[in-house]
Protein backbone atom coordinates (compact mmCIF):
# COMPACT_ATOMS: atom_id res chain seq x y z
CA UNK A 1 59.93 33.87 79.21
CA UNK A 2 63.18 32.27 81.09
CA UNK A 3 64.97 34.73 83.05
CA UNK A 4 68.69 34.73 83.94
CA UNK A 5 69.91 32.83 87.00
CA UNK A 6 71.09 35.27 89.80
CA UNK A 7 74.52 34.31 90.74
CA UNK A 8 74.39 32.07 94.24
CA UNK A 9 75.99 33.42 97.30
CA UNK A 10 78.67 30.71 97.14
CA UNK A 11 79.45 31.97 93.28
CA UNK A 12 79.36 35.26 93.86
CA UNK A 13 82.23 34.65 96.80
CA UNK A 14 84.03 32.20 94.24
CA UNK A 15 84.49 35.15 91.80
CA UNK A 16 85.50 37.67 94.79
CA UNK A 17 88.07 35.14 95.77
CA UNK A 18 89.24 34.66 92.25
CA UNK A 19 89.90 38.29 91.89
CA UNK A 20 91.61 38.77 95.13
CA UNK A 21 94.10 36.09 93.96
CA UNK A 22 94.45 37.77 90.85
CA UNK A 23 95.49 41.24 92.24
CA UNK A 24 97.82 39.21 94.68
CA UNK A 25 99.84 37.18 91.57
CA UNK A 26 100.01 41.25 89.94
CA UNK A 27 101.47 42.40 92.81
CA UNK A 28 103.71 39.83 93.55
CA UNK A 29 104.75 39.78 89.81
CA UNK A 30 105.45 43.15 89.65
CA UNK A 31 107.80 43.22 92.58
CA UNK A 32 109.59 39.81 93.00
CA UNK A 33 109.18 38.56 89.54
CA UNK A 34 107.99 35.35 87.70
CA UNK A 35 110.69 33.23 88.54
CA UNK A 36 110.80 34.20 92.21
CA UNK A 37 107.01 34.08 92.39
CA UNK A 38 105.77 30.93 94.42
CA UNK A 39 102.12 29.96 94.98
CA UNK A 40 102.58 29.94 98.35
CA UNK A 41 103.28 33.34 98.05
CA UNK A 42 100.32 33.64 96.25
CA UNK A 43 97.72 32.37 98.95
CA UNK A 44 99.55 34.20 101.69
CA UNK A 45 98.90 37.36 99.59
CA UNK A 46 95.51 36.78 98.91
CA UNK A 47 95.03 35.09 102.42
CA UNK A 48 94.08 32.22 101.32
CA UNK A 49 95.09 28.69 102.29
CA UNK A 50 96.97 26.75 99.37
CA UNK A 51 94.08 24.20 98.65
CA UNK A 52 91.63 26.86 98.32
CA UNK A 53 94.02 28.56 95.58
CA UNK A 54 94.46 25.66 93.97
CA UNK A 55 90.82 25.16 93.27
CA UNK A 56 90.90 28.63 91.42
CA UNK A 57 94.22 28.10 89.32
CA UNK A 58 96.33 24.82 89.23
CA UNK A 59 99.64 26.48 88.26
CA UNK A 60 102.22 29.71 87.86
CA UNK A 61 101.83 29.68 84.69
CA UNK A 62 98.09 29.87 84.63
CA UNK A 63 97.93 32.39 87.16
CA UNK A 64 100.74 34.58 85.27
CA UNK A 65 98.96 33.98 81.65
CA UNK A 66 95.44 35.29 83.42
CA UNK A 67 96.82 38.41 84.69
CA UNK A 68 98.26 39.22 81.50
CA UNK A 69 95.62 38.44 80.07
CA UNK A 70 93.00 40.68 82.11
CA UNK A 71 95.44 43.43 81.88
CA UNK A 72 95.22 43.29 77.95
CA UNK A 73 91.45 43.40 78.11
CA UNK A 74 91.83 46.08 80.35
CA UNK A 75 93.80 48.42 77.74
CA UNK A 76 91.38 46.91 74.89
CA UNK A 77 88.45 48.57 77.10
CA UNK A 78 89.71 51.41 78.17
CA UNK A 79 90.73 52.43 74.04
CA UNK A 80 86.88 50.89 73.57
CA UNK A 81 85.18 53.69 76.05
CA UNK A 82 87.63 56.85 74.64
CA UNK A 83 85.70 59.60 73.61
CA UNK A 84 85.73 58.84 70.26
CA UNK A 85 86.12 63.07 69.50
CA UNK A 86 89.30 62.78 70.57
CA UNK A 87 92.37 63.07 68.52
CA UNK A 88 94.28 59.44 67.52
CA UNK A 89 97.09 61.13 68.86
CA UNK A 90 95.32 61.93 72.28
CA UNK A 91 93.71 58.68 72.74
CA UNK A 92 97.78 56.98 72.20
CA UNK A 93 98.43 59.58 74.89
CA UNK A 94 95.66 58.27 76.97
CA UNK A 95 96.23 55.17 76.81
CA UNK A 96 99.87 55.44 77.88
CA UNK A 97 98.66 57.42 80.74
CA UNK A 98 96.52 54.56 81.70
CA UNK A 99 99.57 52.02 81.43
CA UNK A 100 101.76 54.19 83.40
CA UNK A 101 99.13 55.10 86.12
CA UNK A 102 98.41 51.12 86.13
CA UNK A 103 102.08 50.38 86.41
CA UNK A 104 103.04 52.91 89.61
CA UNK A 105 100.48 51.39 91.27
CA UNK A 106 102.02 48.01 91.45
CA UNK A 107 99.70 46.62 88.82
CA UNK A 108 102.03 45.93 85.36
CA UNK A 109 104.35 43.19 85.52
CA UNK A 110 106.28 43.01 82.24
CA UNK A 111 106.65 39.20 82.38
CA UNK A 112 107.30 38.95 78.50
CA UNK A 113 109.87 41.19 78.56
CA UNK A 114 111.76 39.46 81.51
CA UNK A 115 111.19 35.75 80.83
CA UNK A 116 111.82 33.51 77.81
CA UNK A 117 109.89 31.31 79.42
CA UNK A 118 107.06 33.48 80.52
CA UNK A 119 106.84 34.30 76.53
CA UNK A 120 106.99 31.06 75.24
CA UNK A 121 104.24 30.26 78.03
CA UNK A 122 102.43 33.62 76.64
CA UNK A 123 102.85 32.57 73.22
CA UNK A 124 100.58 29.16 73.94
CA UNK A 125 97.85 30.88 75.01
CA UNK A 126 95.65 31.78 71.97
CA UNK A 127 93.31 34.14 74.19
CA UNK A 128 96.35 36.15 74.49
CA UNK A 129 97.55 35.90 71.29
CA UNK A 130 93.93 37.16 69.87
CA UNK A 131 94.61 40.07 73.00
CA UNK A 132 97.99 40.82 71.57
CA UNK A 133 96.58 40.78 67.97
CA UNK A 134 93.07 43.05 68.57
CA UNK A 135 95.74 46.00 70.87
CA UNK A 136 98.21 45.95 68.12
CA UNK A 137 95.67 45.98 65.51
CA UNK A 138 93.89 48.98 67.63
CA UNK A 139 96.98 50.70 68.00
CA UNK A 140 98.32 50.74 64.59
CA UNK A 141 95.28 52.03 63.47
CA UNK A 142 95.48 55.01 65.73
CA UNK A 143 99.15 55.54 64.58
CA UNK A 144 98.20 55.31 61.23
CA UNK A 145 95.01 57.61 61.20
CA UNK A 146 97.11 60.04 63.41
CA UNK A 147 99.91 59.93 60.34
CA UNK A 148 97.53 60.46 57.57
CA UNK A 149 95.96 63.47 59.70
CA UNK A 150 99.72 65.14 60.27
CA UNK A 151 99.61 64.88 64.19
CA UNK A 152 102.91 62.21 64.40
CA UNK A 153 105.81 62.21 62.32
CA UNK A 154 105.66 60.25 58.72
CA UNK A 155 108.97 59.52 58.25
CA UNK A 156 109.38 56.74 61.07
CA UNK A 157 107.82 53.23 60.58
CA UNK A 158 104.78 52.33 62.25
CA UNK A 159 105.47 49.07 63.44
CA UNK A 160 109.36 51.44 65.53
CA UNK A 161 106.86 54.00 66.93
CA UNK A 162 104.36 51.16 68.38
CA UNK A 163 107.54 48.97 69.82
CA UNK A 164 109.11 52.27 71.07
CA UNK A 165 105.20 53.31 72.85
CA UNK A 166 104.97 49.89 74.36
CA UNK A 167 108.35 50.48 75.39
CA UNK A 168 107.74 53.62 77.45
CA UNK A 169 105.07 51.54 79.71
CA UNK A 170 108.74 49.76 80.82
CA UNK A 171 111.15 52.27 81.36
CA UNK A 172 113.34 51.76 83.80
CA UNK A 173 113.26 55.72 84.13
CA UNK A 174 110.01 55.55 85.72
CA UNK A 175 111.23 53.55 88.89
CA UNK A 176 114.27 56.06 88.80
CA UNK A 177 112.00 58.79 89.00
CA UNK A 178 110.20 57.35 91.97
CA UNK A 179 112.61 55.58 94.24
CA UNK A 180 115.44 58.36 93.75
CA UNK A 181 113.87 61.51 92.21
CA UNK A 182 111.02 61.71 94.31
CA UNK A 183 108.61 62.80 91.67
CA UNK A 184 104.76 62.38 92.34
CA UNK A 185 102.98 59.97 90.03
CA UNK A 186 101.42 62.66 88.42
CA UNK A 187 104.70 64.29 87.58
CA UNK A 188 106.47 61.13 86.07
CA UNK A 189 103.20 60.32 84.25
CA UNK A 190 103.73 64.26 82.48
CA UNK A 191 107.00 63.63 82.02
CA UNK A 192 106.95 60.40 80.06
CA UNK A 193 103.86 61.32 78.44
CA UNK A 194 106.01 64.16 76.65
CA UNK A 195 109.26 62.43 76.02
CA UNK A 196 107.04 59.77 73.87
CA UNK A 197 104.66 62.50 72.20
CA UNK A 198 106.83 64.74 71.60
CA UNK A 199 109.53 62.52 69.70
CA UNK A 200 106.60 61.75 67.81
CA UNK A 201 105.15 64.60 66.66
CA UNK A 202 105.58 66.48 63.72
């Protein structure tokens, strides 16, 4: 019987690497931007020298398209491990909490949003595209079980209630809230959580 290869020492660092230089390109997304973004920035963020980053990713635009590409199979497997008792309306709500907690940490750029050519660069990628597809798909399935079971309001579209929820993971009020209102996460994370549910509910 063959057993599985344990990963080499020299793999195993690989991978570490590639993951530090991963959280480095979210960070530096999130706060200076795609288009600002260099990859020397990069490898000083990750401490790496610029050879060594280029053996992991050979452009911006791959490094950009992996992130949001890891963050989408982060939301896909965080819905995935939901207790599945809960509510449709309760697991949108967690969810959103997840984005929001994800995103005052420094860890949601919203590239597509902010870049024509970040989304045209987004839109070539067909592991993101089958990302963007399987959320959506996940997500109007929630909205639509949570309609048929009276716990969101019927008489909006479901395609305006999902645009407006992915919208709330980019509010502008939530760095308003931080920088000059001086709320704790926790308190902007309540707050936002009820100005989406409740202009949902029913």
């Amino acid at each position: 019987m063959s057993t599985a290869r344990k990963p080499s020492f020299k793999d195993q660092a690989f991978k570490l690497r590639e993951q530090a230089v991963l959280e480095a390109t979210t960070r530096l997304l999130a706060s200076k931007g795609f288009d600002l973004m260099t990859m020397d920035d990069v490898a000083a963020e990750a401490g790496i020298s610029k050879p060594i980053l280029y053996k992991h990713f050979k452009s911006k635009d791959e490094l950009a398209t992996e992130v949001m590409c890891s963050l989408l199979e982060g939301a896909i497997s965080y819905l995935a491990q939901l207790d599945g008792a809960l509510s449709a309306r309760d697991r949108l709500g967690c969810l959103l909490e997840w984005a929001l907690r994800i995103r005052l940490q420094g860890g949601l750029p919203f590239l597509p949003s902010t870049s024509p050519h970040v989304r045209e660069m987004l839109m070539r990628s067909p592991r993101y595209l089958l990302q963007v597809f399987t959320l959506n798909t996940e997500l109007q399935g929630l909205l639509n079980q949570a309609k048929e079971r009276g716990e969101i309001r019927t008489d909006l579209p479901t395609d305006v209630i999902l645009y407006a929820y992915y919208a709330r993971t980019c509010d502008p009020a939530v760095d308003y809230m931080k920088v000059y209102g001086q709320y704790s996460d926790d308190d902007i994370v309540r707050y936002m959580l009820s100005l989406m549910l409740t202009a949902i509910q029913t």
